[in-house]
C-alpha atoms as a PDB file:
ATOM      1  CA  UNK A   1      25.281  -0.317  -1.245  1.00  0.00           C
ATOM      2  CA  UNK A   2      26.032  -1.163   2.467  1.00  0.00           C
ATOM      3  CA  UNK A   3      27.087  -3.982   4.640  1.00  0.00           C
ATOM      4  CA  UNK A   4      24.811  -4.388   7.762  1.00  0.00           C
ATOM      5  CA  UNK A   5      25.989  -6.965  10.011  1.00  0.00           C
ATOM      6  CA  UNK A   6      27.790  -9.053   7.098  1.00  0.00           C
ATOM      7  CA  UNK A   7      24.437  -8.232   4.600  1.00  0.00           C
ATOM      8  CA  UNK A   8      24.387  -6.297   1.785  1.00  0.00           C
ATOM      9  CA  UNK A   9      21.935  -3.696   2.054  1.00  0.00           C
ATOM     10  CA  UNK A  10      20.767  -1.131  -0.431  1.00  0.00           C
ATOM     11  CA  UNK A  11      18.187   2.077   0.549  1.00  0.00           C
ATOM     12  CA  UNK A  12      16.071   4.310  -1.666  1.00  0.00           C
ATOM     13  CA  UNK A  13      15.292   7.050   0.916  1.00  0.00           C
ATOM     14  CA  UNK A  14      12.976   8.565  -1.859  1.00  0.00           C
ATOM     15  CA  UNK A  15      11.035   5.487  -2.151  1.00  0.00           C
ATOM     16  CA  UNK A  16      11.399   3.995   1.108  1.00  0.00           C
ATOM     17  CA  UNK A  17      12.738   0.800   0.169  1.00  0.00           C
ATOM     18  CA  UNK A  18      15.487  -0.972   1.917  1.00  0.00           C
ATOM     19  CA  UNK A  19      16.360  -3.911   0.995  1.00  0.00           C
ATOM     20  CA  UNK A  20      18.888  -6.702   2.440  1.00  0.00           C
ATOM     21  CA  UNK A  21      20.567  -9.463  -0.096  1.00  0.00           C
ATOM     22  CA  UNK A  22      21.408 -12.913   0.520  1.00  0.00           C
ATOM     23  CA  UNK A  23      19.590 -13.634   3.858  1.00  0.00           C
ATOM     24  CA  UNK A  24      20.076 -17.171   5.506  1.00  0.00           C
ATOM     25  CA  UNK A  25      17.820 -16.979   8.480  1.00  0.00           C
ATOM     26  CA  UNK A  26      15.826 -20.520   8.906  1.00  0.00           C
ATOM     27  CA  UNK A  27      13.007 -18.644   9.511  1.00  0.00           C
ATOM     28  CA  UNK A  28      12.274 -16.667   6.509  1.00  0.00           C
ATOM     29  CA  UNK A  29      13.900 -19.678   4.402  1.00  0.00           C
ATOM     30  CA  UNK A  30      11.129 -21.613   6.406  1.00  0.00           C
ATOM     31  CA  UNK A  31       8.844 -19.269   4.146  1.00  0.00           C
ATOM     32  CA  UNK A  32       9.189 -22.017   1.514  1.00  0.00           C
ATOM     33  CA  UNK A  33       6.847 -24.312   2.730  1.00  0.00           C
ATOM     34  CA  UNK A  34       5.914 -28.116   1.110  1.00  0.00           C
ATOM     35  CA  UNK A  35       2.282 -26.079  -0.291  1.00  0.00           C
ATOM     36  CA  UNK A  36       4.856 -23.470  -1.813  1.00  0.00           C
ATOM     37  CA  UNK A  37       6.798 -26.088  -3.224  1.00  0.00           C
ATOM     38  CA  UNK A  38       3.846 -27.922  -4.521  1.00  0.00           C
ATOM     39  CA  UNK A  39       2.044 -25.315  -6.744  1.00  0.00           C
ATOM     40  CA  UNK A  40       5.600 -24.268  -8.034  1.00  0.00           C
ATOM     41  CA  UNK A  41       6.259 -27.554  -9.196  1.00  0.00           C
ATOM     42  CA  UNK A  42       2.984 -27.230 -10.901  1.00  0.00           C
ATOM     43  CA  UNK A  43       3.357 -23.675 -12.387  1.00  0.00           C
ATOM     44  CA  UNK A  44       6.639 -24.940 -13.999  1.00  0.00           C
ATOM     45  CA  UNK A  45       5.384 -27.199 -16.297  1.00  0.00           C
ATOM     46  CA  UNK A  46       3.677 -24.809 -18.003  1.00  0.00           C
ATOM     47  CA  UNK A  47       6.756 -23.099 -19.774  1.00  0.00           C
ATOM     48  CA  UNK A  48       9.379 -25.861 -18.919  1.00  0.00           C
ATOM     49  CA  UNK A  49      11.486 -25.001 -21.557  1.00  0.00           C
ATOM     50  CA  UNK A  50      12.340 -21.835 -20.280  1.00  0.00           C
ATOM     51  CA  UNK A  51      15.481 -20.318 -17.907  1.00  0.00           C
ATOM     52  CA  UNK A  52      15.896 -22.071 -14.702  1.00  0.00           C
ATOM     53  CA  UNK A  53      18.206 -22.611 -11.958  1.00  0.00           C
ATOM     54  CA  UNK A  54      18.897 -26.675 -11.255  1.00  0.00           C
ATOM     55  CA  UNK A  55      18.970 -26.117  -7.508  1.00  0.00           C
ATOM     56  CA  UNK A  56      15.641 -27.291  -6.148  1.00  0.00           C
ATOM     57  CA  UNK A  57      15.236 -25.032  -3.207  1.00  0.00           C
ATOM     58  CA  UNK A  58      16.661 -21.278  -2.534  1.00  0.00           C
ATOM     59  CA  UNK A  59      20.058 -21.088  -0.499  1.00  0.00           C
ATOM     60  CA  UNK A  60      18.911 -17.357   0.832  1.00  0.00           C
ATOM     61  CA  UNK A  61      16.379 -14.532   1.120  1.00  0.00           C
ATOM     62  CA  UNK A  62      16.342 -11.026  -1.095  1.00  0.00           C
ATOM     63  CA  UNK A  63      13.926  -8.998   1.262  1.00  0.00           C
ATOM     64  CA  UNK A  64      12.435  -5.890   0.656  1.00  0.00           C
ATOM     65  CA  UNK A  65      11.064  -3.865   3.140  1.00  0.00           C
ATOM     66  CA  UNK A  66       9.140  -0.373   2.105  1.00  0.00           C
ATOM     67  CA  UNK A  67       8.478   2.178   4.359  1.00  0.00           C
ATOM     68  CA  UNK A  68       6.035   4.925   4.965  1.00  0.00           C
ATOM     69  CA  UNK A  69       7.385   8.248   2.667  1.00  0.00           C
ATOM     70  CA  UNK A  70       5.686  11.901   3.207  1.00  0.00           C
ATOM     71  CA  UNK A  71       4.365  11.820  -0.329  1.00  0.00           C
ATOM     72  CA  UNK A  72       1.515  11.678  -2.710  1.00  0.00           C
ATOM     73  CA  UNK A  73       1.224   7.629  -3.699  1.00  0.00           C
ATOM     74  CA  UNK A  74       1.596   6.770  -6.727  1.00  0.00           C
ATOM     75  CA  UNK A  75       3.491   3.419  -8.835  1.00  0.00           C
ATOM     76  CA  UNK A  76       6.671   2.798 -10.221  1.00  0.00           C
ATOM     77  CA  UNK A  77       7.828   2.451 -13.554  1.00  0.00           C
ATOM     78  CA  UNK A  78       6.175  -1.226 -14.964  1.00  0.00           C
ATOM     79  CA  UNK A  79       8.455  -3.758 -16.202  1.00  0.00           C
ATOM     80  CA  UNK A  80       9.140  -7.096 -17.015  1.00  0.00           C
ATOM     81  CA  UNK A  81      11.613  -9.226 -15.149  1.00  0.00           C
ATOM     82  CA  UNK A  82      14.854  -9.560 -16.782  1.00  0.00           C
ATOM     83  CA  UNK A  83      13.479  -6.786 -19.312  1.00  0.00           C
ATOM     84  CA  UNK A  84      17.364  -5.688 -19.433  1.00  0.00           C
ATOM     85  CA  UNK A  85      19.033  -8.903 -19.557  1.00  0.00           C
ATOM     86  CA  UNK A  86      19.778 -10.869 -22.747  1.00  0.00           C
ATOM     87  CA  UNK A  87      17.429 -13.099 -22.785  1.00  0.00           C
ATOM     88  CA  UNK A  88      14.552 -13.997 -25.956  1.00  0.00           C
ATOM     89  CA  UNK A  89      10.903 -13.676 -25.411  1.00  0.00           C
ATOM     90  CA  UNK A  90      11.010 -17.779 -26.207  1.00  0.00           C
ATOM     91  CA  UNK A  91      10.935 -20.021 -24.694  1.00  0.00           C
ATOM     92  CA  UNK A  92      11.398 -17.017 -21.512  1.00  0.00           C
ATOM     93  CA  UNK A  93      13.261 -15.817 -19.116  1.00  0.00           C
ATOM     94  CA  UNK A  94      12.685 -17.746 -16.165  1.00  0.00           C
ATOM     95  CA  UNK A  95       9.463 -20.388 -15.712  1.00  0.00           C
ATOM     96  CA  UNK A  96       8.125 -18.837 -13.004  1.00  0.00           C
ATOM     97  CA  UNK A  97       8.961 -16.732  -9.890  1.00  0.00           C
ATOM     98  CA  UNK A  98       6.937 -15.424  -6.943  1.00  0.00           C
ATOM     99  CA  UNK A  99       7.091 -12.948  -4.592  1.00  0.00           C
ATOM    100  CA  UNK A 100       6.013 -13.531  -0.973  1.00  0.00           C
ATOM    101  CA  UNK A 101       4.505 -11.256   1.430  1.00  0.00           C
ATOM    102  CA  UNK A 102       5.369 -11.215   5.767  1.00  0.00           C
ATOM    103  CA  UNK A 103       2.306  -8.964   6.206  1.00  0.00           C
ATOM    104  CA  UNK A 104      -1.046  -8.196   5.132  1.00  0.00           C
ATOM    105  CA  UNK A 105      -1.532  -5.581   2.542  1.00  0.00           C
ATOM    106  CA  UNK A 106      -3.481  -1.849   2.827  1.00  0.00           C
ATOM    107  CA  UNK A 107      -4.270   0.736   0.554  1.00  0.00           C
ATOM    108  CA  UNK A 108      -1.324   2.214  -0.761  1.00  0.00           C
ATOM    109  CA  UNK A 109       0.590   0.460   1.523  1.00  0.00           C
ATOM    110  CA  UNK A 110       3.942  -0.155  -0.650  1.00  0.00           C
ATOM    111  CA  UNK A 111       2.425  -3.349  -2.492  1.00  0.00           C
ATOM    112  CA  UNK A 112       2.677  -4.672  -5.753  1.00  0.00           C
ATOM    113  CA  UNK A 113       0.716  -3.118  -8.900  1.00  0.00           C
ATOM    114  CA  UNK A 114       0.311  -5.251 -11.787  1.00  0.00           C
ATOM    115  CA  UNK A 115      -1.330  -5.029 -14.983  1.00  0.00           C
ATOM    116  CA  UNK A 116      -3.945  -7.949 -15.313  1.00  0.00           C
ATOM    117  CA  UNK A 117      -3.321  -9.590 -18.929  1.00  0.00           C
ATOM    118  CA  UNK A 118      -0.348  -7.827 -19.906  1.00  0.00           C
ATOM    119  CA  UNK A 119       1.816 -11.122 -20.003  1.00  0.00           C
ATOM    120  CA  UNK A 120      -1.038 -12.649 -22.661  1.00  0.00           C
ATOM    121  CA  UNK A 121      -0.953  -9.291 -24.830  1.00  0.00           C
ATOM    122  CA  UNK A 122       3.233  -9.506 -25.052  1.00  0.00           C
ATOM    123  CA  UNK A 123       2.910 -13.076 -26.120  1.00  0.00           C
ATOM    124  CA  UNK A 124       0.396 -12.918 -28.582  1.00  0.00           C
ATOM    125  CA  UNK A 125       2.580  -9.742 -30.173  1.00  0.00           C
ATOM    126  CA  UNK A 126       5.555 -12.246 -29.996  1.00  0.00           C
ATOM    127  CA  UNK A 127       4.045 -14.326 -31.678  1.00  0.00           C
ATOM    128  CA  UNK A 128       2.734 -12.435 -34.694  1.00  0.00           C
ATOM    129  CA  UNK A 129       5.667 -10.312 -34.839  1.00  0.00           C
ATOM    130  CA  UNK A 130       8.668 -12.108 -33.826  1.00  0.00           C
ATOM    131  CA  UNK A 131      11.380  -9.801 -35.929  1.00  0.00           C
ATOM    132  CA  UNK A 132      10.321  -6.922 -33.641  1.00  0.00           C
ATOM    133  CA  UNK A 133       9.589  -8.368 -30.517  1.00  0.00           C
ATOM    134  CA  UNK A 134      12.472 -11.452 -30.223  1.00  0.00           C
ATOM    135  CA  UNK A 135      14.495 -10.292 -26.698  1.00  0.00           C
ATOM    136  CA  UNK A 136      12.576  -9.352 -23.916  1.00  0.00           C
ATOM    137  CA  UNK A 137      14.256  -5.950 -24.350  1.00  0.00           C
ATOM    138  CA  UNK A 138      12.048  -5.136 -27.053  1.00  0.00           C
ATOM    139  CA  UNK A 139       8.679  -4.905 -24.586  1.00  0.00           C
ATOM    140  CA  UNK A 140      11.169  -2.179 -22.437  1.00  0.00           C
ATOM    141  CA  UNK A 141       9.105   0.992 -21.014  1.00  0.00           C
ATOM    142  CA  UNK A 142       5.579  -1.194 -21.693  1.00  0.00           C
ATOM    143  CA  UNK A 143       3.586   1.484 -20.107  1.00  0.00           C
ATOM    144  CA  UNK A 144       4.376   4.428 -22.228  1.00  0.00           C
ATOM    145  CA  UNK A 145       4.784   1.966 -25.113  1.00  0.00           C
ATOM    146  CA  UNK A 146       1.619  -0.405 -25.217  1.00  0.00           C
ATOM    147  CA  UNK A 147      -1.256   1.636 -23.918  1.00  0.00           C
ATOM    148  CA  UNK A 148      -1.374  -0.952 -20.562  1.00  0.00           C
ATOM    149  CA  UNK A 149      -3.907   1.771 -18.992  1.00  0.00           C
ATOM    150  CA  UNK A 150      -3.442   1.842 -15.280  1.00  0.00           C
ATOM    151  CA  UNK A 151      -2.518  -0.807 -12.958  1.00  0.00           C
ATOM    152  CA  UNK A 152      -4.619  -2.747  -9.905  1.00  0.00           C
ATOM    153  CA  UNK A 153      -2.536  -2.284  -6.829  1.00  0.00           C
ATOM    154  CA  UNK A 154      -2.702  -5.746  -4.961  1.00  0.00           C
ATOM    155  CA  UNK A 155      -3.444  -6.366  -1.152  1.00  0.00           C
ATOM    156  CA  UNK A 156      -1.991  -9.379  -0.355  1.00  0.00           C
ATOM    157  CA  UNK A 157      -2.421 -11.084   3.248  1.00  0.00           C
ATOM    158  CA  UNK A 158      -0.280 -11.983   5.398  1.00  0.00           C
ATOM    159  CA  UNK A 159       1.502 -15.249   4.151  1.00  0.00           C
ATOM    160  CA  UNK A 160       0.909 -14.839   0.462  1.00  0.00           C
ATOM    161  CA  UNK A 161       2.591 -16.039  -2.169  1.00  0.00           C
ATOM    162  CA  UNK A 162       2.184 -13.988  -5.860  1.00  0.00           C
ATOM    163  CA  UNK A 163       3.110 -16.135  -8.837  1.00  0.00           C
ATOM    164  CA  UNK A 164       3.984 -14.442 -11.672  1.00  0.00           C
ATOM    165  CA  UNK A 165       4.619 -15.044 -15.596  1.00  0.00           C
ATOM    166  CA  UNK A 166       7.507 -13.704 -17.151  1.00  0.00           C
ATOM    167  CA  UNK A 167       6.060 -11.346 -19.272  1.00  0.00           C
ATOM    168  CA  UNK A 168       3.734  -9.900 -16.749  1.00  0.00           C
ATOM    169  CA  UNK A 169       4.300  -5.977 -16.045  1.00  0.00           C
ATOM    170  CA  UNK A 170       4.339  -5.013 -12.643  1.00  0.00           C
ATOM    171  CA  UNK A 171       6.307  -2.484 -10.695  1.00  0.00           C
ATOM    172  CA  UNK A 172       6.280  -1.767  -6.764  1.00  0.00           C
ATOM    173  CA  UNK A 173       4.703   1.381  -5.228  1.00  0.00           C
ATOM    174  CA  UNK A 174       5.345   4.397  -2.770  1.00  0.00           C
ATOM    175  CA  UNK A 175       3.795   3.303   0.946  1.00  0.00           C
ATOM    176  CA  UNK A 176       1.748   6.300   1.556  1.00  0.00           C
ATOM    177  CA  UNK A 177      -0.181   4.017   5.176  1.00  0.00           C
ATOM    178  CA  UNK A 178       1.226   4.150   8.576  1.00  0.00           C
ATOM    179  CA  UNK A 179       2.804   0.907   8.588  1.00  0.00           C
ATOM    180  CA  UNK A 180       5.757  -1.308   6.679  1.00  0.00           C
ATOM    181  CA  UNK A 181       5.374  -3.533   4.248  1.00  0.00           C
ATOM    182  CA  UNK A 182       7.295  -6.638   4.161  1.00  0.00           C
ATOM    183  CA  UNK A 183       8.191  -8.886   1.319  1.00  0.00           C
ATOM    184  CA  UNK A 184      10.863 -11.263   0.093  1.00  0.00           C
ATOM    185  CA  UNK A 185      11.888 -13.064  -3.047  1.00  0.00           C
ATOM    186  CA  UNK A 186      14.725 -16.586  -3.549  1.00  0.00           C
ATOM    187  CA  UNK A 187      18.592 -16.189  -4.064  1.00  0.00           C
ATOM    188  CA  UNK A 188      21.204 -18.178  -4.889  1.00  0.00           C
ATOM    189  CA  UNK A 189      24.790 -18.294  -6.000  1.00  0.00           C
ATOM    190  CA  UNK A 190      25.255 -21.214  -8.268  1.00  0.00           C
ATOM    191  CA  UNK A 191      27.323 -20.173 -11.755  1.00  0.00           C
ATOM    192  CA  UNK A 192      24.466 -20.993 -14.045  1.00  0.00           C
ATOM    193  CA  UNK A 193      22.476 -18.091 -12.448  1.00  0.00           C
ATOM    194  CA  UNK A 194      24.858 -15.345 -13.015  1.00  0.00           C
ATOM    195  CA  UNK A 195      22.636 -14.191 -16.278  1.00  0.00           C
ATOM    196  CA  UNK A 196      20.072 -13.209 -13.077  1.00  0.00           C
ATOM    197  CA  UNK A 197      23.147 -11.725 -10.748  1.00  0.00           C
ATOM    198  CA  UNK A 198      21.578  -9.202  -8.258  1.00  0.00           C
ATOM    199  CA  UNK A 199      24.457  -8.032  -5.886  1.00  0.00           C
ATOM    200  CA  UNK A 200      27.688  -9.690  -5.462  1.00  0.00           C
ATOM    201  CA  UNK A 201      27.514 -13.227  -5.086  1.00  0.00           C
ATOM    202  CA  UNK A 202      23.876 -13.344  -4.923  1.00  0.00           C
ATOM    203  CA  UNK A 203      21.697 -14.328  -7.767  1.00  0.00           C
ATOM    204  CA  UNK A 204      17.913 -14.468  -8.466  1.00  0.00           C
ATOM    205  CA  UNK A 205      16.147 -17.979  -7.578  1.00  0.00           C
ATOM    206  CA  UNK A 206      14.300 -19.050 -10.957  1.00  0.00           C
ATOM    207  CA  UNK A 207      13.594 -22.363  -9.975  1.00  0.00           C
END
């Protein structure tokens, strides 16, 4: 972990990732636009009961930039969000949370991979087993685990906005193109949010 210009600022030279914390340009916060806000506020409602932060709107930008690597492609290790944090599989983690993308997406490009489904599957085993599956622990390594199969790497374009469930698996992925990809998620630092602490002050945004 580094400081750049004030930032914090973390690199994976393996993967290609750097990533900067608790970003408060207008512009990128700009990202959040009313359309943004509207289908959140929509998404919500479907698991209100879960985790969420009582700030309405993001005080700063987690953005994660992956670079081109001199590599075979290939994912990363799938997860769920908050797989390591103590939280139950009910009533969830967070409500919902999204990822948003600065540029359009190419074939292994650095983009997200998900596994279509995956958050239905962990629900429904939840649900009929609830002494073995209670904390969202208990889904940890899903893809060696739950026989997932392999994941659909998404191409996003530019402007995008991915919603995602908290029990869908995803991971990122190495950028074998010749360009950057550029994505960002919400921070804030109210005390409420320290069970979703990131880096020093900063927390996760589940709104």
């Amino acid at each position: 972990m580094i400081r750049l210009h004030g930032l914090l600022c973390q690199t994976n030279a393996r993967q290609g990732v750097i990533e900067h914390f608790g970003v408060q340009d207008p512009a990128l916060l700009a990202c959040c636009t009313p359309a943004f806000y509207e289908v959140q506020s929509q998404l919500v409602r479907e698991n209100a009961g879960a985790f969420h932060c009582q700030k309405p709107q993001p005080e700063a930008v987690w953005a994660r930039s992956v670079f081109p690597v001199s590599r075979g492609w290939d994912y990363l290790s799938g997860h769920v969000d908050g797989g390591h944090r103590p939280f139950n599989v009910f009533p969830g983690s967070f409500r919902v949370s999204s990822l948003t993308y600065l540029d359009s997406g190419v074939a292994q490009g650095g983009g997200t991979a998900v596994w279509p489904g995956s958050h239905r599957k962990f629900s429904e085993m939840a649900v009929q087993d609830p002494d073995r599956f209670r904390m969202l622990s208990d889904f940890a390594k899903p893809q060696q685990r739950f026989g997932l199969g392999e994941p659909i790497e998404l191409r996003p374009a530019r402007g995008d906005v991915m919603f995602f469930h908290y029990l869908l698996v995803h991971c990122g992925s190495l950028n074998t193109s010749n360009k950057p990809r550029f994505a960002l998620r919400w921070m804030c630092t109210c005390d409420a949010c320290r069970i979703w602490e990131k880096h020093g002050k900063w927390n996760i945004w589940m709104p």
